[in-house]
C-alpha atoms as a PDB file:
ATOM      1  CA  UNK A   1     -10.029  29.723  -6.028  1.00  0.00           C
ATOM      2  CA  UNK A   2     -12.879  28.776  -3.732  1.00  0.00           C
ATOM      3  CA  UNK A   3     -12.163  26.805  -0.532  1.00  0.00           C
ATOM      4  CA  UNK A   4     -13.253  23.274  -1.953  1.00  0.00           C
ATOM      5  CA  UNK A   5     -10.939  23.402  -4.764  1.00  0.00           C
ATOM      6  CA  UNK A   6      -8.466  24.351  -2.435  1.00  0.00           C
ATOM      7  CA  UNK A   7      -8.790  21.247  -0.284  1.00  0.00           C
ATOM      8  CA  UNK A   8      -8.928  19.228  -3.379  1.00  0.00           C
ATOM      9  CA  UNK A   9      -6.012  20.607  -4.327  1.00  0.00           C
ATOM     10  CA  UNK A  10      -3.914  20.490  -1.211  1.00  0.00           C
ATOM     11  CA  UNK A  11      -5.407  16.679  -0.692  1.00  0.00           C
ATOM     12  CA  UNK A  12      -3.980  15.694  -4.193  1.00  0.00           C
ATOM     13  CA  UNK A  13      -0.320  17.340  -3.407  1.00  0.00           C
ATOM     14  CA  UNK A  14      -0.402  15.235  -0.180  1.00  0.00           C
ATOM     15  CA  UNK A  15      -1.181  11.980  -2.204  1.00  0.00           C
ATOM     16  CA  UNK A  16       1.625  12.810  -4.858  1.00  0.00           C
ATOM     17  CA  UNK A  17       3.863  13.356  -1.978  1.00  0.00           C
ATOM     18  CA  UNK A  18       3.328  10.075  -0.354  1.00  0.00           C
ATOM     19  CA  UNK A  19       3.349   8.669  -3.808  1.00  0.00           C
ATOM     20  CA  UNK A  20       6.508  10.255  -4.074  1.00  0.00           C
ATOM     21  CA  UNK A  21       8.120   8.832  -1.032  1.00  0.00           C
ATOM     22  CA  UNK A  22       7.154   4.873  -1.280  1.00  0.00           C
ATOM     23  CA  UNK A  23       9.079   5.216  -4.793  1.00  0.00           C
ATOM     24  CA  UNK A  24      12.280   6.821  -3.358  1.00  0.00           C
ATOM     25  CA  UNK A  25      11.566   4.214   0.022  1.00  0.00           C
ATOM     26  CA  UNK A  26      11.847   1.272  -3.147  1.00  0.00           C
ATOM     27  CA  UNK A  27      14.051   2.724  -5.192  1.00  0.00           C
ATOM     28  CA  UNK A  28      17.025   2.916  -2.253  1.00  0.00           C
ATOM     29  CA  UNK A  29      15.780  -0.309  -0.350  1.00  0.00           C
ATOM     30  CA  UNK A  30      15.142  -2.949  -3.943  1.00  0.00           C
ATOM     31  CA  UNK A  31      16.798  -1.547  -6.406  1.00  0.00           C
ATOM     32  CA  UNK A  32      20.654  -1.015  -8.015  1.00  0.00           C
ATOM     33  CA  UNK A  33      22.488   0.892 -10.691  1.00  0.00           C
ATOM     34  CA  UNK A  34      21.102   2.835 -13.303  1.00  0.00           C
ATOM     35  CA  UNK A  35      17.518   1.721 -12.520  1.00  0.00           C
ATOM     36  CA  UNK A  36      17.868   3.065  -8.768  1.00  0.00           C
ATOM     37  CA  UNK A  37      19.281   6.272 -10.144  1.00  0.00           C
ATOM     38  CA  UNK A  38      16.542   6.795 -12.768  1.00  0.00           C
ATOM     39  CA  UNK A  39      13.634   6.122  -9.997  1.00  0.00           C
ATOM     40  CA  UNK A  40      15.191   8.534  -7.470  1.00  0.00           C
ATOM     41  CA  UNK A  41      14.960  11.473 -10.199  1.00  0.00           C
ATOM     42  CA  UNK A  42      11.574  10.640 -10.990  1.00  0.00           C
ATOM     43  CA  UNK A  43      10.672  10.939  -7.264  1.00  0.00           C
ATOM     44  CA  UNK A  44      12.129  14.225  -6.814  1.00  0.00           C
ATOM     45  CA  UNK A  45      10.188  15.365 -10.276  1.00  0.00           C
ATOM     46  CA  UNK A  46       6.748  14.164  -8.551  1.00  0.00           C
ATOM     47  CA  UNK A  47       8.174  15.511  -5.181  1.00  0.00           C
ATOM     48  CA  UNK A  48       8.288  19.319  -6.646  1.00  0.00           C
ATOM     49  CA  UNK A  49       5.272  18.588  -8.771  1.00  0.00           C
ATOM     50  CA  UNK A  50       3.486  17.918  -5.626  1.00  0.00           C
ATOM     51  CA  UNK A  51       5.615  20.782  -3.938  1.00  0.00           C
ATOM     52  CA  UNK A  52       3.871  23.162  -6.339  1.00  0.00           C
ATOM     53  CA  UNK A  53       0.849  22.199  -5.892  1.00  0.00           C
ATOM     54  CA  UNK A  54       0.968  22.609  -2.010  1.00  0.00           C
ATOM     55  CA  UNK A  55       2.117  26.225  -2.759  1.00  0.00           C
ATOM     56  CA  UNK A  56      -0.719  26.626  -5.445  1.00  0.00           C
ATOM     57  CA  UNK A  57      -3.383  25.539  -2.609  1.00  0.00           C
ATOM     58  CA  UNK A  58      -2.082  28.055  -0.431  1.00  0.00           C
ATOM     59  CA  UNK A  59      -2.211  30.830  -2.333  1.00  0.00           C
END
């Protein structure tokens, strides 16, 4: 992989990250019940996604 894909890469894992975080952030601070419990799994889904694609820009 050449170095600009790399950064592209590593710069979209970042984003999906943050992404990740302001949905846990609203999930534990606005919401209740089954809807807060459904929004934290899908953070930690888009968490690893992002996860993996931090590993995948390192390699």
């Amino acid at each position: 992989m050449d170095p600009m894909t790399k950064m592209w890469l590593s710069l979209i894992a970042i984003l999906v990250m943050g992404l990740s975080v302001f949905l846990i952030t609203f999930a534990r601070s606005k919401t209740k019940g089954l809807l807060r419990a459904l929004l934290s799994v899908v953070a930690f889904v888009i968490m690893l996604i992002g996860l993996l694609g931090g590993v995948a820009s390192i390699m």
